[in-house]
Protein backbone atom coordinates (compact mmCIF):
# COMPACT_ATOMS: atom_id res chain seq x y z
CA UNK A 1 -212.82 -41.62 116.88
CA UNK A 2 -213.84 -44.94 116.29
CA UNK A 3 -214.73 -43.96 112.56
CA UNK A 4 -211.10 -42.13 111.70
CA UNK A 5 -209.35 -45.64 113.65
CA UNK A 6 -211.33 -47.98 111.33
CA UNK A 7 -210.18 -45.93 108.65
CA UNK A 8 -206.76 -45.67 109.81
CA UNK A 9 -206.15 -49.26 110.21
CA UNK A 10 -208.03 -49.83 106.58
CA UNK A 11 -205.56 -47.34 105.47
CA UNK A 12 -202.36 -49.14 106.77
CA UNK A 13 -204.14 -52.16 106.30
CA UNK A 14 -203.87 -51.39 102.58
CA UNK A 15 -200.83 -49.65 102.09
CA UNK A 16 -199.35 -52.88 103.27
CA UNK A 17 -201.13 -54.79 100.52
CA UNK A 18 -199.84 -52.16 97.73
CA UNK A 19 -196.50 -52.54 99.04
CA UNK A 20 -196.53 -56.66 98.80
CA UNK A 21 -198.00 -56.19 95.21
CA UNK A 22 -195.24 -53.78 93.97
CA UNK A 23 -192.28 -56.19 95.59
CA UNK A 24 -194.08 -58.64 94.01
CA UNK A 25 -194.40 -57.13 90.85
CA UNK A 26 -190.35 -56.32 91.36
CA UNK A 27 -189.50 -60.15 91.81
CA UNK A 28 -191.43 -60.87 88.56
CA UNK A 29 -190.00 -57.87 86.62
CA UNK A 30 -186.68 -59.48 87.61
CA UNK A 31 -187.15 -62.78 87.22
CA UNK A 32 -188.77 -62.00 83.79
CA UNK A 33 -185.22 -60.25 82.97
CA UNK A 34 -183.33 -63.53 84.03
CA UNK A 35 -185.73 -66.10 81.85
CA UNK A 36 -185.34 -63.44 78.59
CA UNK A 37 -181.35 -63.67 79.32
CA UNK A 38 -181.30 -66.99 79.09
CA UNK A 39 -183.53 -67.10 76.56
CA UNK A 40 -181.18 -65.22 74.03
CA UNK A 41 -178.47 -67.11 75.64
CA UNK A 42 -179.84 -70.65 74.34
CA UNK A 43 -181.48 -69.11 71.31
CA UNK A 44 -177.46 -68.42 70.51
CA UNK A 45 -176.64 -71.48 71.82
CA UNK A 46 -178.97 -73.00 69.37
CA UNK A 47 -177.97 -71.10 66.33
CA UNK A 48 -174.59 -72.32 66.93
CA UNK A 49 -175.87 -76.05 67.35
CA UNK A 50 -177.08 -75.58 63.74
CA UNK A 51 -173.98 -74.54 62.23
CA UNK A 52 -172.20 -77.04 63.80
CA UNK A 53 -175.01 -79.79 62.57
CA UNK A 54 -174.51 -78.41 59.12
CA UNK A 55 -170.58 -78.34 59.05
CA UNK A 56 -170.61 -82.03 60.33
CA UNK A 57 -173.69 -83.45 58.27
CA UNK A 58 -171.54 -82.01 54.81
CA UNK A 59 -168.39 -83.69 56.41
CA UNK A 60 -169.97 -87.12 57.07
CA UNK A 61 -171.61 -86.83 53.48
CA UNK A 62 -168.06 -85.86 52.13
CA UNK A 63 -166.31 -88.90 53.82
CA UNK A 64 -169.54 -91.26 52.59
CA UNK A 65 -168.58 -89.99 49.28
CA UNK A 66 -164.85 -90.33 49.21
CA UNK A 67 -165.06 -93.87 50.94
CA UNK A 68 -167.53 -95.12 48.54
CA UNK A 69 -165.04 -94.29 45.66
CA UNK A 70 -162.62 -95.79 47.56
CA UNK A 71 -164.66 -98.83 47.12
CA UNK A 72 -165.28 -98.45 43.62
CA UNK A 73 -161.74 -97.55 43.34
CA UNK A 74 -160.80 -101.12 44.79
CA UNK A 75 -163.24 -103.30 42.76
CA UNK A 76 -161.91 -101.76 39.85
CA UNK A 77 -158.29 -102.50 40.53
CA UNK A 78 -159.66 -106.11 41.74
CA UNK A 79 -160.98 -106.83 38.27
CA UNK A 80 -157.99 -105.30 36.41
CA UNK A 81 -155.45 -107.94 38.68
């Protein structure tokens, strides 16, 4: 009797133990989900940073541009008057 108890309680014992390792294993599964959501989320998020970089670096080039004609525009007219 004492033999089968011992085993019994080893038995439990470790069927406990299985079932913290597979909730365990649950949590992480999930909370593996929820990091590779936001990953794609801010991978998007970054994409979209980029565009936006590029449209307003070739807008701030394009003013540069038209202001510093501007410029020449206005030492030109200086030395005409």
């Amino acid at each position: 009797m004492t033999i089968k108890k011992s085993l019994d309680s080893q038995i439990a014992e470790l069927q406990r133990e299985l079932e913290n390792a597979e909730e365990a294993y649950r949590e992480t599964e999930y909370e593996w989900r929820a990091v590779d959501v936001e990953y794609v989320r801010l991978k998007r998020l970054r994409e979209e940073l980029d565009v936006q970089k590029r449209d307003l670096l070739c807008e701030i080039e394009w003013r540069t541009r038209e202001i510093a004609a501007l410029q020449e525009g206005l030492k030109h007219d200086r030395i005409i008057a």
